[in-house]
PDB file of N, CA and C in Angstrom:
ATOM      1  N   UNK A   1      -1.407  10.398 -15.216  1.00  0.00           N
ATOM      2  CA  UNK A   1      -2.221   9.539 -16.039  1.00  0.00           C
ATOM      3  C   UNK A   1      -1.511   8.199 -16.183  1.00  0.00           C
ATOM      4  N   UNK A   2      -2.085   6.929 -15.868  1.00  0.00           N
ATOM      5  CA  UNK A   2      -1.514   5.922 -15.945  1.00  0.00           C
ATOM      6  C   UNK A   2      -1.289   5.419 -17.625  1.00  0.00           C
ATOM      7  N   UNK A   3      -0.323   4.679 -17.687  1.00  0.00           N
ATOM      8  CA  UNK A   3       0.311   3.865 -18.843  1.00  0.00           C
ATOM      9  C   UNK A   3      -0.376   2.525 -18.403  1.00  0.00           C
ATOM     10  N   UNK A   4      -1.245   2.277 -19.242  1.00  0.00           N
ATOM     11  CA  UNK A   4      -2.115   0.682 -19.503  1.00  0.00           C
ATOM     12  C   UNK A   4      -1.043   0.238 -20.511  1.00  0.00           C
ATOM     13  N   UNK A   5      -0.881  -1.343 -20.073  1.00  0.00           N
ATOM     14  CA  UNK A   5       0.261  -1.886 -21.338  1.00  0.00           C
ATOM     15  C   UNK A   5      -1.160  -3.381 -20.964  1.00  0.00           C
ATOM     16  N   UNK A   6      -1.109  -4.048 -22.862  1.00  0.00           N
ATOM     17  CA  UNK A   6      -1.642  -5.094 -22.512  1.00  0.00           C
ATOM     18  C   UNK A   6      -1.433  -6.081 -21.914  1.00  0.00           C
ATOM     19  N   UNK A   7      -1.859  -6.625 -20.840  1.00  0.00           N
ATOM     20  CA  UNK A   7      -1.500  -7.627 -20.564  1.00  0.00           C
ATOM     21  C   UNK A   7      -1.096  -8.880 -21.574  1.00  0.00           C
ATOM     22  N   UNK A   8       0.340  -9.619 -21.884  1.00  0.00           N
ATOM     23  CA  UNK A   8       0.512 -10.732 -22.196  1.00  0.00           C
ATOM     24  C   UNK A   8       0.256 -12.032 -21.058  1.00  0.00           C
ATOM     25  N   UNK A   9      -0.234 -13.034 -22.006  1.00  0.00           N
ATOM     26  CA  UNK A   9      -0.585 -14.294 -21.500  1.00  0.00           C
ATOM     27  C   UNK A   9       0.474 -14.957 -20.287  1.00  0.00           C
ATOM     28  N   UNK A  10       1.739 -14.663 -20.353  1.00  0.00           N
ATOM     29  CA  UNK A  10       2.981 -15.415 -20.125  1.00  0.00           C
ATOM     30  C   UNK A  10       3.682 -14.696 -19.062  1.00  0.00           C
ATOM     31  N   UNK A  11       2.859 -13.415 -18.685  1.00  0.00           N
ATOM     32  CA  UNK A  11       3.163 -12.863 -17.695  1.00  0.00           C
ATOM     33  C   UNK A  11       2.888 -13.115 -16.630  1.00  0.00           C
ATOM     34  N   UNK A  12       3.819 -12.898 -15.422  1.00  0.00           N
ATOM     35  CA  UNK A  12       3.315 -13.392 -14.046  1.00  0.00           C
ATOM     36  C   UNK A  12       2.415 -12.241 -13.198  1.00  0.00           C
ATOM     37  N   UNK A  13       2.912 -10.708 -13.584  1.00  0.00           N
ATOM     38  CA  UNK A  13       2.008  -9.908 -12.984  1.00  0.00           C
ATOM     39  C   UNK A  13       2.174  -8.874 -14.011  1.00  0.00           C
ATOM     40  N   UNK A  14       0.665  -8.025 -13.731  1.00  0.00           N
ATOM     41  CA  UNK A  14       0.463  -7.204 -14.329  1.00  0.00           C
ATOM     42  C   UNK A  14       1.612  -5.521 -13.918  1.00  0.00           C
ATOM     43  N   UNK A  15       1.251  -4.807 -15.289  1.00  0.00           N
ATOM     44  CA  UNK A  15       1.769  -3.865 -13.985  1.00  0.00           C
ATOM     45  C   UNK A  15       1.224  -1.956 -15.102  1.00  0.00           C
ATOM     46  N   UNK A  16       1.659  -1.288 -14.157  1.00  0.00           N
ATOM     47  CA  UNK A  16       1.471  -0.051 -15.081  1.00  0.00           C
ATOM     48  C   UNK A  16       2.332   1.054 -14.684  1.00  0.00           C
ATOM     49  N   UNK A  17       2.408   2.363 -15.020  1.00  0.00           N
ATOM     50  CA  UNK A  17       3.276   3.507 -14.891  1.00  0.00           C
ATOM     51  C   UNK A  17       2.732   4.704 -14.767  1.00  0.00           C
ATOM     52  N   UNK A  18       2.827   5.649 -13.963  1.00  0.00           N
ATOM     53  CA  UNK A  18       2.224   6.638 -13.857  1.00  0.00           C
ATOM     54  C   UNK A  18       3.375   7.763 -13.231  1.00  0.00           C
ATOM     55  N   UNK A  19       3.007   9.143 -13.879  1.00  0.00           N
ATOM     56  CA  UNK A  19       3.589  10.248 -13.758  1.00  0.00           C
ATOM     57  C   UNK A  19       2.793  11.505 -13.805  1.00  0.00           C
ATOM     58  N   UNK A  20       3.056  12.896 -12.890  1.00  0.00           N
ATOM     59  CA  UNK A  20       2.560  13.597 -13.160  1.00  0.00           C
ATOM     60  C   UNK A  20       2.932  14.073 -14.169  1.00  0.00           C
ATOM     61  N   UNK A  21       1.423  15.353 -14.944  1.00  0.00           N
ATOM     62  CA  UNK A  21       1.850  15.632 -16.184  1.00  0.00           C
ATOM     63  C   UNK A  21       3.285  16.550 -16.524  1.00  0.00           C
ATOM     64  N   UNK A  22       3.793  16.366 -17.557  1.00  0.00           N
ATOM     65  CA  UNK A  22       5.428  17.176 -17.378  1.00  0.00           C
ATOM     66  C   UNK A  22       4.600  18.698 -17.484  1.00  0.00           C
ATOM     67  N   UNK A  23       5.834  19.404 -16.766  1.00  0.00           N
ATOM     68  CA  UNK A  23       5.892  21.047 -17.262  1.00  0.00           C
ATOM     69  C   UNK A  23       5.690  21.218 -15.317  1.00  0.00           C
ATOM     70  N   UNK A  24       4.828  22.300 -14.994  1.00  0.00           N
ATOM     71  CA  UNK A  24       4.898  22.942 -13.905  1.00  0.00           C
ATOM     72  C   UNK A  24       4.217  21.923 -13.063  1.00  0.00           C
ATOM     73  N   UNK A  25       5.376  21.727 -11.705  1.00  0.00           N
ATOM     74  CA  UNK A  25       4.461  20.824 -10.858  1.00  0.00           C
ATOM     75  C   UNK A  25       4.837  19.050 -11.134  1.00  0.00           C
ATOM     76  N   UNK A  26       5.600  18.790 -12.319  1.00  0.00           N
ATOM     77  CA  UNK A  26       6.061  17.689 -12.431  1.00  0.00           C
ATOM     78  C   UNK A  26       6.863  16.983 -11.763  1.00  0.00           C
ATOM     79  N   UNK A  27       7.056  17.524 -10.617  1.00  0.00           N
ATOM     80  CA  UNK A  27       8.352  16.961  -9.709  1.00  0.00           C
ATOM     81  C   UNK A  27       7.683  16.529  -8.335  1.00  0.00           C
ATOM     82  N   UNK A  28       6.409  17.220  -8.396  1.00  0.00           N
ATOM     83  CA  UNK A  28       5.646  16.802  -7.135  1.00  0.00           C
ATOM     84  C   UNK A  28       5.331  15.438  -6.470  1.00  0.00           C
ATOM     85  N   UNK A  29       6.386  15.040  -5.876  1.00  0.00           N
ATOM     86  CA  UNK A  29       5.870  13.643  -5.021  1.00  0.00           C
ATOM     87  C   UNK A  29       4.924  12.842  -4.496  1.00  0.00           C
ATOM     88  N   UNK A  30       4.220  14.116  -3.733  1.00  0.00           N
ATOM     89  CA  UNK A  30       3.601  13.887  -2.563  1.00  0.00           C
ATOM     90  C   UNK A  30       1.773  13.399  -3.385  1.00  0.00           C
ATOM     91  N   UNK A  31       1.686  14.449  -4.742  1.00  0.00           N
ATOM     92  CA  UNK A  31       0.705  14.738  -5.734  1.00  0.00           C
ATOM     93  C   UNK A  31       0.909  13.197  -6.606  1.00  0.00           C
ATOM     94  N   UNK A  32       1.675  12.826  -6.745  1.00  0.00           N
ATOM     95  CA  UNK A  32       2.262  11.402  -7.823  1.00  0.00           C
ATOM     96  C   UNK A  32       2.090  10.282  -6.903  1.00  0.00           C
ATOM     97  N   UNK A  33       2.163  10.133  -5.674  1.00  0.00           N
ATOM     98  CA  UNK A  33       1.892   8.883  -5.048  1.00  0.00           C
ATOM     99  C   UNK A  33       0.211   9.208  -4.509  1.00  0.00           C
ATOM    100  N   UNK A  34      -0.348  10.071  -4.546  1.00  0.00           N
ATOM    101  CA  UNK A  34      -1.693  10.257  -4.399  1.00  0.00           C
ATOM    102  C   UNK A  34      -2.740  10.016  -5.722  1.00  0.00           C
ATOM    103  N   UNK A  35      -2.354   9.856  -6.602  1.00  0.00           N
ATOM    104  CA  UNK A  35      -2.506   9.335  -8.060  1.00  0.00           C
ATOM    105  C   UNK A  35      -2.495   8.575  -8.002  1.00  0.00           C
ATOM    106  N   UNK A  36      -1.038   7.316  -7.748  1.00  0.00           N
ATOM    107  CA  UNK A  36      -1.025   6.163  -7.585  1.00  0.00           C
ATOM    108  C   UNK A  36      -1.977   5.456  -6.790  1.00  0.00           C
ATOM    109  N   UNK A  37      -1.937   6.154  -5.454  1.00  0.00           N
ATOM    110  CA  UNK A  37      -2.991   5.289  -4.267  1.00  0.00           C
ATOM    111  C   UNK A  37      -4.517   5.485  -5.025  1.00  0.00           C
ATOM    112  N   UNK A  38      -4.543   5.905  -5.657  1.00  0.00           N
ATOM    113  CA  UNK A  38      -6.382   6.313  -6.207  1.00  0.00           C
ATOM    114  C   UNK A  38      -6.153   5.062  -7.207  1.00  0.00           C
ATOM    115  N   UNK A  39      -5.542   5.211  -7.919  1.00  0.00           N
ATOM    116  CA  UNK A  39      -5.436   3.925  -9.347  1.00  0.00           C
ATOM    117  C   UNK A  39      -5.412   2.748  -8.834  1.00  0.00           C
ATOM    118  N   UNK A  40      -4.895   2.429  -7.691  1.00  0.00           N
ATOM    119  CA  UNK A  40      -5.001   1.430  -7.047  1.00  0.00           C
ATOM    120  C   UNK A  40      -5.936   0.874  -6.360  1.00  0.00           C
ATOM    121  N   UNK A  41      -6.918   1.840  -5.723  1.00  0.00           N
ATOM    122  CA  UNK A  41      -8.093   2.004  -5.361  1.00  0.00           C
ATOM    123  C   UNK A  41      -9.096   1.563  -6.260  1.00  0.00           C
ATOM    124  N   UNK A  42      -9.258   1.868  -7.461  1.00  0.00           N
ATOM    125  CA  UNK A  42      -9.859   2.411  -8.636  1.00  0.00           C
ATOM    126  C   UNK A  42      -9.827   0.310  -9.389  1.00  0.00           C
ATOM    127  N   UNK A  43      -8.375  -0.088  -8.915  1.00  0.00           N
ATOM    128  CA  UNK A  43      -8.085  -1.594  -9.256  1.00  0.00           C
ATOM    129  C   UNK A  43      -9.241  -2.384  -8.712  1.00  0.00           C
ATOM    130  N   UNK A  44      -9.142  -2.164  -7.729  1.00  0.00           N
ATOM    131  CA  UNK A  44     -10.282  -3.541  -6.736  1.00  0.00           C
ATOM    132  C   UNK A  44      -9.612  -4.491  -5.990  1.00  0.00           C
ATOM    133  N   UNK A  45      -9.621  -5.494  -5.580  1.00  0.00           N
ATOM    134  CA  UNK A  45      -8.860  -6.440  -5.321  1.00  0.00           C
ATOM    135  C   UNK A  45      -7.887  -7.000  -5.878  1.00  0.00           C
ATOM    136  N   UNK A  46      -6.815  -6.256  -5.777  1.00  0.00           N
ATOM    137  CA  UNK A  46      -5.132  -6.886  -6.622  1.00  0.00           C
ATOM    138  C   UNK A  46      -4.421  -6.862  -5.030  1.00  0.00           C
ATOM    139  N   UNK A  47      -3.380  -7.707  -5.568  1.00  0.00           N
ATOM    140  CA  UNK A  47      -2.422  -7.912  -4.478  1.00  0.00           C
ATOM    141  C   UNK A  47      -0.906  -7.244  -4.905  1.00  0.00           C
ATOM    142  N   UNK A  48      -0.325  -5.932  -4.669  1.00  0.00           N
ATOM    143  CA  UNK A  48       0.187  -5.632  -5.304  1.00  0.00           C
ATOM    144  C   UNK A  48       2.038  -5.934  -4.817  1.00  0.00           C
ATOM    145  N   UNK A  49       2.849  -6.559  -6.083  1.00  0.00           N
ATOM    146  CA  UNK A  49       3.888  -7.523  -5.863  1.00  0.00           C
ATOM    147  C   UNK A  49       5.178  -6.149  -5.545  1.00  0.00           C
ATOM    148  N   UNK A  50       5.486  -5.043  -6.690  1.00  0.00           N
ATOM    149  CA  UNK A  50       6.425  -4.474  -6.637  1.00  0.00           C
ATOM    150  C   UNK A  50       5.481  -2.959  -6.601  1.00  0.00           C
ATOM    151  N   UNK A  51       6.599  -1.842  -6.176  1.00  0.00           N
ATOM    152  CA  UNK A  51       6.540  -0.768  -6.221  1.00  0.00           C
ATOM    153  C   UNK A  51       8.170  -0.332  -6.785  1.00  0.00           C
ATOM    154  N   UNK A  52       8.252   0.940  -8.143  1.00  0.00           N
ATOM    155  CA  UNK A  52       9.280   0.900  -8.667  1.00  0.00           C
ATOM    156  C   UNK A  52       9.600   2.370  -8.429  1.00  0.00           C
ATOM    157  N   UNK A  53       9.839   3.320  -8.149  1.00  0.00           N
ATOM    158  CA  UNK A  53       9.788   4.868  -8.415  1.00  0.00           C
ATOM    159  C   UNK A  53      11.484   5.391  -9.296  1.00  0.00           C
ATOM    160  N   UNK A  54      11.233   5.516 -10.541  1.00  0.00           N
ATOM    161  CA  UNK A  54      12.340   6.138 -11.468  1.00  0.00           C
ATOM    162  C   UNK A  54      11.894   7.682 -11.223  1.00  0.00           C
ATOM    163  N   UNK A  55      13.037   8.615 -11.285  1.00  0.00           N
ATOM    164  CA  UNK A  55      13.138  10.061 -12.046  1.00  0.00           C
ATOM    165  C   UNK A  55      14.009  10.281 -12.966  1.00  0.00           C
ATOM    166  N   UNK A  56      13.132  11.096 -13.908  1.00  0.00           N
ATOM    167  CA  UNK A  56      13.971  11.233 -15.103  1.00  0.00           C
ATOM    168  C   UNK A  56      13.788  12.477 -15.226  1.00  0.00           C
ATOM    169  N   UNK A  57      15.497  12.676 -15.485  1.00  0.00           N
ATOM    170  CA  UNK A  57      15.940  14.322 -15.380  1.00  0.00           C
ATOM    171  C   UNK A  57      15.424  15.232 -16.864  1.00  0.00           C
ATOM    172  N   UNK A  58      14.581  16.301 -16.576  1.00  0.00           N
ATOM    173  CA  UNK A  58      14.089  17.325 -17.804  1.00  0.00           C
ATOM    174  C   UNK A  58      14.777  18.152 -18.156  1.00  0.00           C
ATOM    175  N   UNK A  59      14.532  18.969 -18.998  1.00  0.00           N
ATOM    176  CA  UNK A  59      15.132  20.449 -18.678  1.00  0.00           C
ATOM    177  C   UNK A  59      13.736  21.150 -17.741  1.00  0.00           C
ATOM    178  N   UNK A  60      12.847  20.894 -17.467  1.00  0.00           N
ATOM    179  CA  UNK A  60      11.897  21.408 -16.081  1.00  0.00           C
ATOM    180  C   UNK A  60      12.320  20.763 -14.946  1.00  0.00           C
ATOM    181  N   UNK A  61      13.445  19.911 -14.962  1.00  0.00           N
ATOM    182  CA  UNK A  61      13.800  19.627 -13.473  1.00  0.00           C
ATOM    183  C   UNK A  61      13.334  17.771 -13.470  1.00  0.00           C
ATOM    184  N   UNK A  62      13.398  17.189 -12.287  1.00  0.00           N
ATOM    185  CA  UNK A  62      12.916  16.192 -12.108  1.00  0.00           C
ATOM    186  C   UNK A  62      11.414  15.570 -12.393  1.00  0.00           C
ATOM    187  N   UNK A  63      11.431  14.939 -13.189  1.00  0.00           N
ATOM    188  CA  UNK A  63       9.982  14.082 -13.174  1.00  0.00           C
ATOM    189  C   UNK A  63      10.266  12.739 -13.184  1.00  0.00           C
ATOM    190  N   UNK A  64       9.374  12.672 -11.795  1.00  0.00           N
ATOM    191  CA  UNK A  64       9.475  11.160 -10.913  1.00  0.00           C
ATOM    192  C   UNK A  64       8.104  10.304 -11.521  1.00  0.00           C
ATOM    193  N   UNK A  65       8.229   8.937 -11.544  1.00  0.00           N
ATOM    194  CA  UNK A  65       7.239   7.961 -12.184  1.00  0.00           C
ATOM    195  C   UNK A  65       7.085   6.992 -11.109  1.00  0.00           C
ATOM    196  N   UNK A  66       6.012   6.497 -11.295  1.00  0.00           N
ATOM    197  CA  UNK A  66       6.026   5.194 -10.134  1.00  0.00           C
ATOM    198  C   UNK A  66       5.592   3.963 -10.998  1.00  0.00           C
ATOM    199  N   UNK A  67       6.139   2.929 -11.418  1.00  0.00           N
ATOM    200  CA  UNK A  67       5.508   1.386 -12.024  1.00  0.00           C
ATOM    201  C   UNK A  67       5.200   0.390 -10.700  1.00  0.00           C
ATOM    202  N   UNK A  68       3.882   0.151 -10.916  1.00  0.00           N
ATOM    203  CA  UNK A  68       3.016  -0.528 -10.072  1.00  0.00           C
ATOM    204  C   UNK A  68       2.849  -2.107 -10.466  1.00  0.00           C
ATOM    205  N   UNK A  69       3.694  -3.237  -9.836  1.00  0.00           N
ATOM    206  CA  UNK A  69       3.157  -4.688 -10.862  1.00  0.00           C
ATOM    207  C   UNK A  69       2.497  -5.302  -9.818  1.00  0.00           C
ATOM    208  N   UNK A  70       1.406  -5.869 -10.240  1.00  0.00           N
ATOM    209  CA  UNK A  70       0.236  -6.395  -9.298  1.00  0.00           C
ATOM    210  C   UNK A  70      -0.023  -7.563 -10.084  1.00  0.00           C
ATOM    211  N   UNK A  71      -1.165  -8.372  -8.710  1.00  0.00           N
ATOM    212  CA  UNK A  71      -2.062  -9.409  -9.258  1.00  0.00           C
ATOM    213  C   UNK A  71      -3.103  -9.062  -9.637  1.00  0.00           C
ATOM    214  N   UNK A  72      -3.778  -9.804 -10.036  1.00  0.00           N
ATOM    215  CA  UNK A  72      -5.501  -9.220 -10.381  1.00  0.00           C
ATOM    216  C   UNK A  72      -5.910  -9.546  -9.079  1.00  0.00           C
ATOM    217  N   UNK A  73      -6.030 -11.120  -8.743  1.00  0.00           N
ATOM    218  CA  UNK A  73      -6.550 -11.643  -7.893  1.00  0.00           C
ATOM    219  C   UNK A  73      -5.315 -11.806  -6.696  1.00  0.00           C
ATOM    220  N   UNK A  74      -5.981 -11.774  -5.211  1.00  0.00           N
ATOM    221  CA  UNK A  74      -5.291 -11.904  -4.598  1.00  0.00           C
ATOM    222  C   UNK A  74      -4.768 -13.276  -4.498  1.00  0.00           C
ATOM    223  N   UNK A  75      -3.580 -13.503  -4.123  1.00  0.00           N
ATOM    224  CA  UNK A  75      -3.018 -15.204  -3.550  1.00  0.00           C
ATOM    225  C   UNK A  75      -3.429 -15.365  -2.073  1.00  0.00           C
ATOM    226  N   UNK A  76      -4.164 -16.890  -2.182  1.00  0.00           N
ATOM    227  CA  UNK A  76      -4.091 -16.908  -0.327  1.00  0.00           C
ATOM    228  C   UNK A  76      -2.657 -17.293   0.178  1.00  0.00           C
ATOM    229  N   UNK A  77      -2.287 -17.109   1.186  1.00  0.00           N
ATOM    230  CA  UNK A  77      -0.844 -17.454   1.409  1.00  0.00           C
ATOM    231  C   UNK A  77      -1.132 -18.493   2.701  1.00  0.00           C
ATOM    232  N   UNK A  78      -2.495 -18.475   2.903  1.00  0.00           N
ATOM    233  CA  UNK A  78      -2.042 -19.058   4.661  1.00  0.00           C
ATOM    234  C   UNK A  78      -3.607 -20.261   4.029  1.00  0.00           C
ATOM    235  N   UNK A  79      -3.593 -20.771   2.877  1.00  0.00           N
ATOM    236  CA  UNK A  79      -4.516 -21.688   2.689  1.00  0.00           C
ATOM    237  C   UNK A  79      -3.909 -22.516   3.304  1.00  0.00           C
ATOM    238  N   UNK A  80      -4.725 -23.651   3.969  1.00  0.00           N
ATOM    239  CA  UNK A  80      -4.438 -25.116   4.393  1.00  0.00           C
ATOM    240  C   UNK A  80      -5.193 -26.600   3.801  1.00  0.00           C
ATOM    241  N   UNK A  81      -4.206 -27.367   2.991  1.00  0.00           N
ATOM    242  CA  UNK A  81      -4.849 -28.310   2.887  1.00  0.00           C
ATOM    243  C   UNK A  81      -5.052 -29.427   3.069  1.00  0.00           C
TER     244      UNK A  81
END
């Protein structure tokens, strides 16, 4: 389930956090970046700047997170003027 934080004004990109739920199955990788790619999907047109992946050790073992910081809108990079 993703972590929505509000966007502040003064920020350069947005961003959010997502983890599977803790307890059985929380360590699953493969299940946590397939989450991610859907939320991202789910975005629309963002251009996305960083990809972060922390794990933080439980007593159920590893649970891995991914923070996603994006644009809303894409940047053109190859405008000419």
């Amino acid at each position: 389930m993703p972590t929505n934080h509000i966007p502040n004004p003064s920020w350069t990109a947005k961003h959010f956090s997502q983890a599977n739920p803790r307890g059985r199955g929380q360590g699953n990788v493969p299940r946590l970046l397939r989450c991610v790619a859907k939320t991202l999907a789910d975005l629309g047109e963002i251009e996305v700047q960083d990809l972060v992946m922390h794990t933080e050790i439980t007593p159920d073992g590893a649970w891995p997170s991914v923070t996603v910081y994006y644009h809303s809108k894409p940047r053109d990079h190859h405008r000419v003027n």
